[in-house]
Each structure stands twice: as C-alpha cells, then as structure tokens.
Protein backbone atom coordinates (compact mmCIF):
# COMPACT_ATOMS: atom_id res chain seq x y z
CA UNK A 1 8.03 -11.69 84.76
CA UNK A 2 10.25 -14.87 85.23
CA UNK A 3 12.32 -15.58 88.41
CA UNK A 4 15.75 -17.11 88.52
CA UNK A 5 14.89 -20.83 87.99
CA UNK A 6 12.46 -20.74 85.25
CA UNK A 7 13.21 -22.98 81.58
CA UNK A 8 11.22 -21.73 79.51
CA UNK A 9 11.55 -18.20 78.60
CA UNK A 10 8.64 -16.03 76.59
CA UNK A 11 9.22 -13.52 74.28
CA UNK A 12 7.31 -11.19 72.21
CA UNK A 13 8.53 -12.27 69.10
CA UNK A 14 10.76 -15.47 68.43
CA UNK A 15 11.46 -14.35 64.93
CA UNK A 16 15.07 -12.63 65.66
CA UNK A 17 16.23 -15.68 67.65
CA UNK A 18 18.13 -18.76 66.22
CA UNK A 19 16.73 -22.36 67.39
CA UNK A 20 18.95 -22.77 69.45
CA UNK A 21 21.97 -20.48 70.94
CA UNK A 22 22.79 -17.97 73.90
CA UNK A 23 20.74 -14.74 74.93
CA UNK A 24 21.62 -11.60 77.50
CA UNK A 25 18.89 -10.23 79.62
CA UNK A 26 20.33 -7.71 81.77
CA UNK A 27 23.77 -9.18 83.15
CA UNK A 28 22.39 -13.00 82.66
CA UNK A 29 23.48 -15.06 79.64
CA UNK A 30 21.22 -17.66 79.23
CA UNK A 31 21.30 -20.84 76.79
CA UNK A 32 18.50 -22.50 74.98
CA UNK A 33 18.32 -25.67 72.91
CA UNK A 34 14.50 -24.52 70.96
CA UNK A 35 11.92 -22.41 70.08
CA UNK A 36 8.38 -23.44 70.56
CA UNK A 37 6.00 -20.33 69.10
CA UNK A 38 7.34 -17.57 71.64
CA UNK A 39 9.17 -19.12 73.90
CA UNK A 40 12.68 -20.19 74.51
CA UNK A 41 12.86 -23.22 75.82
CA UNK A 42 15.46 -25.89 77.25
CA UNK A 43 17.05 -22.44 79.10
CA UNK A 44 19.92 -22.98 81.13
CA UNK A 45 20.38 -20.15 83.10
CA UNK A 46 23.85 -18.15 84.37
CA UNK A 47 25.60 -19.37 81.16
CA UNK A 48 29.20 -17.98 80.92
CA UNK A 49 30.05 -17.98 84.55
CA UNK A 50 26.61 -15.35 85.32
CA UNK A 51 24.29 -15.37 88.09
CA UNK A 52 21.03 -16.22 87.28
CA UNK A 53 18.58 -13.82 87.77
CA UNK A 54 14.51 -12.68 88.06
CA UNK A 55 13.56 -10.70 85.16
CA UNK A 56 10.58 -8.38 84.92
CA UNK A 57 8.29 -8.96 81.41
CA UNK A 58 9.43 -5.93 78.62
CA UNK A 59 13.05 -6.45 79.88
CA UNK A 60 15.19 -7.03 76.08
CA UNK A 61 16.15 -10.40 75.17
CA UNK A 62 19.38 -9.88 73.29
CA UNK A 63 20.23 -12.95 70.84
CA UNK A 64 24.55 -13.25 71.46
C-alpha cells in the first residue's frame, strides 16, 4: 500500500517500465525520473492535472 505523498513507488516487476516516463494507477498519473530494482522512483504524483491518491499493493501500474 502507498498513500498520496509517497516517491518512491514498488512494483512487482520493473521490467515493462521505461527509466523514466508517466504511469496510471487508478485515476492518478504519476511521473518518474528512474528505476532502482522494483521501484519507481523520483515519482511526482497527480501528473496531468490528477489528484494524487493512496493506492492499495496489487492495484496495476499502467506504463502511459
């Protein structure tokens, strides 16, 4: 689970993700600048004029 504010975002498997670029989870786009093993990191969250929000762990992590 991750709440609204966190930077670093973990993921099952980084392998579909770019190293750097723009996810969806839910409604939230969310930016990164790197992947470190399975995490995205340097997340800025409510990209694209969305809210950031808490997501719950097995949510999808769409690469955009």
């Amino acid at each position: 689970d991750i709440n609204d504010s966190v930077t670093t975002i973990p993921v099952k498997n980084s392998n579909p993700f770019t190293t750097s670029g723009t996810v969806q989870i839910g409604d939230e786009k969310i930016t990164y600048t790197g992947v470190d093993g399975t995490n995205l990191t340097g997340c800025t969250r409510g990209a694209a004029s969305t809210s950031a929000a808490s997501h719950t762990s097995g949510d999808t992590v769409q690469q955009i």
